[in-house]
Protein backbone atom coordinates (compact mmCIF):
# COMPACT_ATOMS: atom_id res chain seq x y z
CA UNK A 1 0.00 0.00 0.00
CA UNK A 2 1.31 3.29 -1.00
CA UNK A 3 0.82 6.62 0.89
CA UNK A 4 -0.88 9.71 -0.19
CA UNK A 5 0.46 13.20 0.25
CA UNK A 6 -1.84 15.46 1.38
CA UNK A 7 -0.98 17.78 -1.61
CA UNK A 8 -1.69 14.81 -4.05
CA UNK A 9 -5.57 14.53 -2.32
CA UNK A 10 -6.65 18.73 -1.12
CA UNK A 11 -6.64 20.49 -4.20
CA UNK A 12 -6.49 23.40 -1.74
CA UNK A 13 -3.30 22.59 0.03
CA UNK A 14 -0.94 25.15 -0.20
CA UNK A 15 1.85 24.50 -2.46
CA UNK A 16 -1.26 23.94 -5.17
CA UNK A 17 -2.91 27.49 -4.13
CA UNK A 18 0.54 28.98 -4.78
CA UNK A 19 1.20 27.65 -8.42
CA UNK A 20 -2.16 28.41 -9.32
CA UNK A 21 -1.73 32.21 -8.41
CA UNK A 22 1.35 32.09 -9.79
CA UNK A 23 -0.50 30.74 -13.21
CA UNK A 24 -3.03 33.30 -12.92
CA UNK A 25 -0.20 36.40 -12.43
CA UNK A 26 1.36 35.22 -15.37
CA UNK A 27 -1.96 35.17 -17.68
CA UNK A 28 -2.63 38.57 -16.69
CA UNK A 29 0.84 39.40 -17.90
CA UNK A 30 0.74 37.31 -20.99
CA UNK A 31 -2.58 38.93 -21.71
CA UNK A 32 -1.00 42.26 -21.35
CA UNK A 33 1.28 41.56 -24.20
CA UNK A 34 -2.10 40.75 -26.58
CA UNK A 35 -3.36 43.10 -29.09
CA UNK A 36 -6.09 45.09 -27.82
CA UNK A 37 -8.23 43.03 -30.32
CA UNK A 38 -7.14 39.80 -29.10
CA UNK A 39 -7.58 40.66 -25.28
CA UNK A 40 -10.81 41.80 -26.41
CA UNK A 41 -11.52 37.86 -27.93
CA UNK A 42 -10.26 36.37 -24.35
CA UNK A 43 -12.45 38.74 -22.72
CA UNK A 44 -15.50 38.44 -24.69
CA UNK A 45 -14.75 34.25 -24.42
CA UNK A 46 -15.20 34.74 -21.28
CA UNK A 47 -18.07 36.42 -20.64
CA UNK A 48 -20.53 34.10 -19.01
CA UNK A 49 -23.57 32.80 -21.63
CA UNK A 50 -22.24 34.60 -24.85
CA UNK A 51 -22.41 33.45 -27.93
CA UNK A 52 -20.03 33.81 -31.09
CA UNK A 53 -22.53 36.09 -32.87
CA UNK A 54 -22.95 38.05 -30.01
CA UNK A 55 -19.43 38.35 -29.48
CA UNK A 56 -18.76 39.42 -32.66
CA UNK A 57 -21.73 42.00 -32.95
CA UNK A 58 -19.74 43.74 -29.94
CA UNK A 59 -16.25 43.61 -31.20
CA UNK A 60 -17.81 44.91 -33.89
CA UNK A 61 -16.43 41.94 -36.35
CA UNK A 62 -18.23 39.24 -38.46
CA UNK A 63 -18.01 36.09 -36.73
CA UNK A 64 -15.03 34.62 -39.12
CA UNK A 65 -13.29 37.56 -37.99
CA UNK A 66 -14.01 37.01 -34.67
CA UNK A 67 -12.93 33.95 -34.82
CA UNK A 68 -9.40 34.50 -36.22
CA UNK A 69 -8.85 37.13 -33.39
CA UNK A 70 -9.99 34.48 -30.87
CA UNK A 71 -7.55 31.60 -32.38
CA UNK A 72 -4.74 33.77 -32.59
CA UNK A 73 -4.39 34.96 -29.31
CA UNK A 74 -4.85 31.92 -27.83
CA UNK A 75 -1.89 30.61 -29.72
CA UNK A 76 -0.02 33.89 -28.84
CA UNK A 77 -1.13 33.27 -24.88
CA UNK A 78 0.07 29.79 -25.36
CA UNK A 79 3.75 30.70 -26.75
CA UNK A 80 4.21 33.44 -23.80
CA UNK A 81 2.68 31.36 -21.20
CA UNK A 82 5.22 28.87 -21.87
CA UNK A 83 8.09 31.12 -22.11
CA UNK A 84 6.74 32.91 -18.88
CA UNK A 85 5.83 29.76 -16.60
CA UNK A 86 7.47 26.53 -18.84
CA UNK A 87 7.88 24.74 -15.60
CA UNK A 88 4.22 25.16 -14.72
CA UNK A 89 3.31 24.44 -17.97
């Protein structure tokens, strides 16, 4: 029988808390780097219950467009996030 850290069971234990503010610090700064456009994508992605139309009616966009914006800063967010946390990552 092998024994369980308590870090492996409480998603709450500290040294997790710690990594995952350290995760969110660095998407804040990663998202800081993003076009205005793209940060405008992330944020409209995350607005709770919208949909793709709706997000593009307010960036003012067609969908397609909308889309692109959306895909690339998600793959720019993905390249700094690794270059700011790779060992997290």
């Amino acid at each position: 029988m092998h024994a369980i850290s308590q870090s492996q069971t409480n998603p709450f234990c500290p040294e997790k808390a710690y990594i995952y503010s350290e995760l969110l610090q660095n998407i804040k700064k990663c998202k800081s780097k993003l076009s205005e456009k793209q940060r405008e994508s992330i944020d409209l992605l995350l607005t709770p219950d919208i949909k793709t139309d709706t997000a593009a009616n307010k960036a003012n966009c067609s969908n397609n467009t909308y889309l692109k914006r959306l895909s690339d800063a998600r793959k720019q967010l993905k390249i700094l996030l690794k270059i700011q946390s790779p060992y997290i990552l």
